[in-house]
C-alpha atoms as a PDB file:
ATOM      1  CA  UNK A   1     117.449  58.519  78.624  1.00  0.00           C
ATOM      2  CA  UNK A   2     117.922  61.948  77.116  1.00  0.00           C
ATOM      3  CA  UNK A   3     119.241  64.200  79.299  1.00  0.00           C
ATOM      4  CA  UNK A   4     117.970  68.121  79.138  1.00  0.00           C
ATOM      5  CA  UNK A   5     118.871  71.696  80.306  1.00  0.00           C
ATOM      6  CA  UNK A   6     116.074  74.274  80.326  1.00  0.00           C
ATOM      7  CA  UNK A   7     118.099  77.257  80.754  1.00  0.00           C
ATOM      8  CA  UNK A   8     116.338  80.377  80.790  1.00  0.00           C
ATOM      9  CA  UNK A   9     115.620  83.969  82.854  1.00  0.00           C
ATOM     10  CA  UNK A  10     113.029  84.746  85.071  1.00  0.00           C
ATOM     11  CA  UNK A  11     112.821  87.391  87.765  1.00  0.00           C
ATOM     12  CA  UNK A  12     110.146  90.185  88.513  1.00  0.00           C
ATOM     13  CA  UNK A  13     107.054  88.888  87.238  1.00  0.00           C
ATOM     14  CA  UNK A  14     107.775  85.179  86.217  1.00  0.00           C
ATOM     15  CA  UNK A  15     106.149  84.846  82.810  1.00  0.00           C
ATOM     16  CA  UNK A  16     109.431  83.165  81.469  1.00  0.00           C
ATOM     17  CA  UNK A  17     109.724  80.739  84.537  1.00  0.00           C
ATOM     18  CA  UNK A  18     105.987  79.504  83.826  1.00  0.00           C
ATOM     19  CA  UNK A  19     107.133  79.137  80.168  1.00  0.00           C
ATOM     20  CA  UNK A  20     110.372  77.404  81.170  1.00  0.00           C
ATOM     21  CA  UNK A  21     108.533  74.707  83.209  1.00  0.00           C
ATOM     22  CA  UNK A  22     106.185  73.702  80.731  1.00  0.00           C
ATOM     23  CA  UNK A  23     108.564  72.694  78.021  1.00  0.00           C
ATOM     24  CA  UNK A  24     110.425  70.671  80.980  1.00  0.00           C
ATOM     25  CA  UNK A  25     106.874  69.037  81.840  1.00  0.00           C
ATOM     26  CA  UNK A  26     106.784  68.490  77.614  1.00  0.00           C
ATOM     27  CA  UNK A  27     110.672  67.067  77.625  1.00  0.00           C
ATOM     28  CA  UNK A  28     109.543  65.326  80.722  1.00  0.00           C
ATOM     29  CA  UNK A  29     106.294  63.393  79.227  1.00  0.00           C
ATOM     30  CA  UNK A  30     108.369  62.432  76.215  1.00  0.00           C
ATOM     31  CA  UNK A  31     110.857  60.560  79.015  1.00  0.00           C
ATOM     32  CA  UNK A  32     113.685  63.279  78.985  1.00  0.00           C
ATOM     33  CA  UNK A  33     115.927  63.751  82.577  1.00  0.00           C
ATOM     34  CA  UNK A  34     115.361  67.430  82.726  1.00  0.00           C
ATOM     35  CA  UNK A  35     117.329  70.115  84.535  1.00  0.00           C
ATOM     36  CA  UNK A  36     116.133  74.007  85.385  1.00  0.00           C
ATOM     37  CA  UNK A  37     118.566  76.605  85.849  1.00  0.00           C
ATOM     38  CA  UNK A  38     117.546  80.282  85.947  1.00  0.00           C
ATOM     39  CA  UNK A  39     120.753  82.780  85.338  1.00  0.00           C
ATOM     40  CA  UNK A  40     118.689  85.586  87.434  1.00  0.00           C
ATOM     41  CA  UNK A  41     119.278  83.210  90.119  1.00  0.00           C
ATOM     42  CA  UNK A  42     122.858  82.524  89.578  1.00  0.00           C
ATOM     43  CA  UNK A  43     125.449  82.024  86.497  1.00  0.00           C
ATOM     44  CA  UNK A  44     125.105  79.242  84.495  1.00  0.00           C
ATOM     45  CA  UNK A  45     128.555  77.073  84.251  1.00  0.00           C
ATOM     46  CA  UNK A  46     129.083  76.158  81.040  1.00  0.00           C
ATOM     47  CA  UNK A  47     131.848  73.365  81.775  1.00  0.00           C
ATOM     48  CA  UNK A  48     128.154  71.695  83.219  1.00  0.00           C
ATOM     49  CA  UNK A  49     126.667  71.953  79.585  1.00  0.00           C
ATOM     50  CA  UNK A  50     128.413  68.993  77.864  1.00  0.00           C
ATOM     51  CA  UNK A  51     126.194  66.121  79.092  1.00  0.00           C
ATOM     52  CA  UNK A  52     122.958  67.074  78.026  1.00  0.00           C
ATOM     53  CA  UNK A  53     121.754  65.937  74.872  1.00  0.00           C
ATOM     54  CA  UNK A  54     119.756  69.077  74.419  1.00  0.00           C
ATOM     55  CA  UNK A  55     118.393  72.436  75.910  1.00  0.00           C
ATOM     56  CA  UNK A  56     115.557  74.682  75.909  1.00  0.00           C
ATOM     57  CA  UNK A  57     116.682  78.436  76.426  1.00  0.00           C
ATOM     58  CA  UNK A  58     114.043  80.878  76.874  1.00  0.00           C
ATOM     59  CA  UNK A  59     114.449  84.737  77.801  1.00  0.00           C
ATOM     60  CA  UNK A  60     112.478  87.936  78.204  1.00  0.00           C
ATOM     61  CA  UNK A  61     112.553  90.724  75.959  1.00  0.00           C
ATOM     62  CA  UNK A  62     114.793  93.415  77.425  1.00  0.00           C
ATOM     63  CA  UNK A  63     115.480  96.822  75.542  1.00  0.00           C
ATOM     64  CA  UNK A  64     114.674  94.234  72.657  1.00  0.00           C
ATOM     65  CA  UNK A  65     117.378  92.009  73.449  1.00  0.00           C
ATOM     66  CA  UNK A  66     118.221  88.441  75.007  1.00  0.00           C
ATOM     67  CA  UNK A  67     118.570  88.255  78.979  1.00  0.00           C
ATOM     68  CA  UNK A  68     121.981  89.288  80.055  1.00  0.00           C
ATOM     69  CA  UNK A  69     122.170  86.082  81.925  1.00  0.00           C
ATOM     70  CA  UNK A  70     121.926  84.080  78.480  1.00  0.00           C
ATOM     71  CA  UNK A  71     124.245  86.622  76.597  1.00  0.00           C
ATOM     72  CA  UNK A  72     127.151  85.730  79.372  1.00  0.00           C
ATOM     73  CA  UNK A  73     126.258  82.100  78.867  1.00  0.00           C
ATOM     74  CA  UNK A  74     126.643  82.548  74.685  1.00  0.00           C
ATOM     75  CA  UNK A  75     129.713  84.514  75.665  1.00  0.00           C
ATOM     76  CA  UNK A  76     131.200  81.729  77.834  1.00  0.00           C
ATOM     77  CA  UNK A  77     130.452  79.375  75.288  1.00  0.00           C
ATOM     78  CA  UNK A  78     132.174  81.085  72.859  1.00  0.00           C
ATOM     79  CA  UNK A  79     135.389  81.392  74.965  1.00  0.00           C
ATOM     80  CA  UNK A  80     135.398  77.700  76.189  1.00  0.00           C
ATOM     81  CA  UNK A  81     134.446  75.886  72.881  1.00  0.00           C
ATOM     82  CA  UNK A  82     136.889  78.118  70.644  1.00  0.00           C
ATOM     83  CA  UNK A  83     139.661  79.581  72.766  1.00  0.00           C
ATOM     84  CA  UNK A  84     139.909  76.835  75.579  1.00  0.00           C
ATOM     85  CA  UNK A  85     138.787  73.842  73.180  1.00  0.00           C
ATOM     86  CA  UNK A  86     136.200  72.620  74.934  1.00  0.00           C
ATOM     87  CA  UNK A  87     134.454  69.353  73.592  1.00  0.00           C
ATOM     88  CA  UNK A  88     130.533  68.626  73.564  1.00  0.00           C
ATOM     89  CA  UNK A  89     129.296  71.969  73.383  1.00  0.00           C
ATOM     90  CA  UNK A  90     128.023  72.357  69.991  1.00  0.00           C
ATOM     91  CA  UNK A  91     125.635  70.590  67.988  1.00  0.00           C
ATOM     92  CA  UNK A  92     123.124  69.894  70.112  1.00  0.00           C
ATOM     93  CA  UNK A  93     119.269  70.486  69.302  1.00  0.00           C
ATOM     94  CA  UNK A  94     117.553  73.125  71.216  1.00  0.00           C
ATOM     95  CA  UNK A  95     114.740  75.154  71.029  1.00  0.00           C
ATOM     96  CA  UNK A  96     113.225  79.019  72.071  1.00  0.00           C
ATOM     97  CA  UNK A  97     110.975  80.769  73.326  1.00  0.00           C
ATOM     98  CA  UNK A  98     110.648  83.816  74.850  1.00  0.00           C
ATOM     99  CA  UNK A  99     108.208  86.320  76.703  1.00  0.00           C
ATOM    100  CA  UNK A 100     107.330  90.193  76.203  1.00  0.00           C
ATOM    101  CA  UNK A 101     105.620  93.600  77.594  1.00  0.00           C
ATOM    102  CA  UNK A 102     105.409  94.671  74.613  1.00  0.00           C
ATOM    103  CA  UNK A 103     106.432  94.638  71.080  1.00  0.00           C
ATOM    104  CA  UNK A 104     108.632  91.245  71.427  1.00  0.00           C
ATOM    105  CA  UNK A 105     111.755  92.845  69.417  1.00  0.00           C
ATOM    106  CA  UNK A 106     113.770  89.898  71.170  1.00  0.00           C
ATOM    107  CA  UNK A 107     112.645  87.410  68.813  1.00  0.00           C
ATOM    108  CA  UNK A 108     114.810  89.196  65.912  1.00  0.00           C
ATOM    109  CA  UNK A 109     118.413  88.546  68.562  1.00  0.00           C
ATOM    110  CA  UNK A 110     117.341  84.958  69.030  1.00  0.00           C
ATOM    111  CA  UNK A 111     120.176  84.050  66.289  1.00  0.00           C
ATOM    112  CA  UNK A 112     122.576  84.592  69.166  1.00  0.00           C
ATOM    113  CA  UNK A 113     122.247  80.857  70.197  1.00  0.00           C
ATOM    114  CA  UNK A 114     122.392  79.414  66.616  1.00  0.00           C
ATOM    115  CA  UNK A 115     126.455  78.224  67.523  1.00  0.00           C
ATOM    116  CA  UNK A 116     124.328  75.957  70.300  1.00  0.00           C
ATOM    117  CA  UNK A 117     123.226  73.315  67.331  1.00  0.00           C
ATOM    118  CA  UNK A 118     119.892  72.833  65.559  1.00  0.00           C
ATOM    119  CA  UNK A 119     117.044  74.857  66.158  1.00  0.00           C
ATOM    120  CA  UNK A 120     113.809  72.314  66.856  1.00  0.00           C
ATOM    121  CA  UNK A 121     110.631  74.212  65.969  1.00  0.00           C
ATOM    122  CA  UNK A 122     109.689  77.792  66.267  1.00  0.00           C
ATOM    123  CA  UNK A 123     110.475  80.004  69.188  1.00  0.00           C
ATOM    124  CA  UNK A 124     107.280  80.371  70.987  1.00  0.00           C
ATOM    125  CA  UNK A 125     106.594  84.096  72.140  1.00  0.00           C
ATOM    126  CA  UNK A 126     104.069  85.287  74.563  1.00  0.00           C
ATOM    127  CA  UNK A 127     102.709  88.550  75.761  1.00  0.00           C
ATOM    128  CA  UNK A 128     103.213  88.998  79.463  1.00  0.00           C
ATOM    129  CA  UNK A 129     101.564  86.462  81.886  1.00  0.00           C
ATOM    130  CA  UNK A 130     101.455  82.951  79.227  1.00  0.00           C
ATOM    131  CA  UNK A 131      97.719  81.495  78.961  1.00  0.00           C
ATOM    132  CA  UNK A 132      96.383  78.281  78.967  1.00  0.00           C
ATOM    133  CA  UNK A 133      97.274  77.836  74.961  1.00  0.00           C
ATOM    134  CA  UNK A 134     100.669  79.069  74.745  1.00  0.00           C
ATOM    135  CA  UNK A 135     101.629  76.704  77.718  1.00  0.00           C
ATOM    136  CA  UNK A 136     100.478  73.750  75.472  1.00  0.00           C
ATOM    137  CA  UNK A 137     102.863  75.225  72.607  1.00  0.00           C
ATOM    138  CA  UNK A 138     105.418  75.396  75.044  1.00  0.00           C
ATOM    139  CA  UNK A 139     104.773  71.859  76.400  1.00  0.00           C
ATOM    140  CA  UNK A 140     104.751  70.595  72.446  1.00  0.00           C
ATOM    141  CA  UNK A 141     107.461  72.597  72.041  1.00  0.00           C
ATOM    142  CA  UNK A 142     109.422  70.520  74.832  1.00  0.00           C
ATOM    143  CA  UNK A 143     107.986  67.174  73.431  1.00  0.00           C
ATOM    144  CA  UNK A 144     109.451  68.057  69.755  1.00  0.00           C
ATOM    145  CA  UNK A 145     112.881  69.124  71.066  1.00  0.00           C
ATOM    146  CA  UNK A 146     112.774  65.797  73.031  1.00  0.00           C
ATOM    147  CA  UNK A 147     111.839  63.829  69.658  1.00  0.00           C
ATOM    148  CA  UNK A 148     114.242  65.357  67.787  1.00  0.00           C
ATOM    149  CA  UNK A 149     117.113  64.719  70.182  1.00  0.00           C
ATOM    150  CA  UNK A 150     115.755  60.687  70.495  1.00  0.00           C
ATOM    151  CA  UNK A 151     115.915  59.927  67.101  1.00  0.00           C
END
């Protein structure tokens, strides 16, 4: 069974923790063992990431930018997989999305998490609250990653 992280940031409003639990409910219809973890809630330890096959990391746009949750996650990658040699990080398919107030400027700092693996699909962006159609991109969106990462 494929085992997947949807690692993302949600506080205030909660637009990017609706988003974050339909991909898992796509990664979970395609038959994928699926984690949460929300860095507002609590860092994410990346010594945990090696045993999933695959992640989902979604953020909201602040000042135009990634979550600072998800930067110190990229940053901690960085510093485990290159400084402390840390196996099983990399090359792993994952896949995007993010939420907005306005403008959606994140979407151009999304490259951040390319040293993650292979980007599956497009990142899926949505204007504040998500409606009924952008949750079925993100659920698709959570069923391709999961294909992708089968076989």
């Amino acid at each position: 069974m494929v085992k997947a992280l949807v690692l993302y940031h949600s506080q205030e409003f909660g637009n990017t923790g609706l988003m974050a639990e339909a991909v898992a409910e796509g990664l979970r219809s395609a038959g994928c063992d699926v984690d949460l973890w929300n860095t507002d809630e609590g860092r994410y330890d990346v010594t945990e990431f090696p045993p999933y096959d695959c992640v989902a990391i979604g953020t909201p746009d602040y000042y135009s930018y990634v979550a600072g949750g998800l930067k110190t996650f990229m940053d901690d990658f960085y510093v485990h997989e290159v400084r402390k040699g840390l196996k099983g990080l990399s090359g792993k398919p994952y896949a995007l999305f993010y939420s907005h107030g306005g403008g959606g400027r994140v979407k151009d700092t999304l490259g951040v998490f390319k040293r993650v693996g292979t980007l599956i699909g497009e990142p899926v962006g949505c204007y504040k609250k998500p409606d009924e159609a952008t949750l079925r991109k993100l659920r698709a969106l959570g069923e391709e990653l999961a294909k992708a990462t089968a076989g």
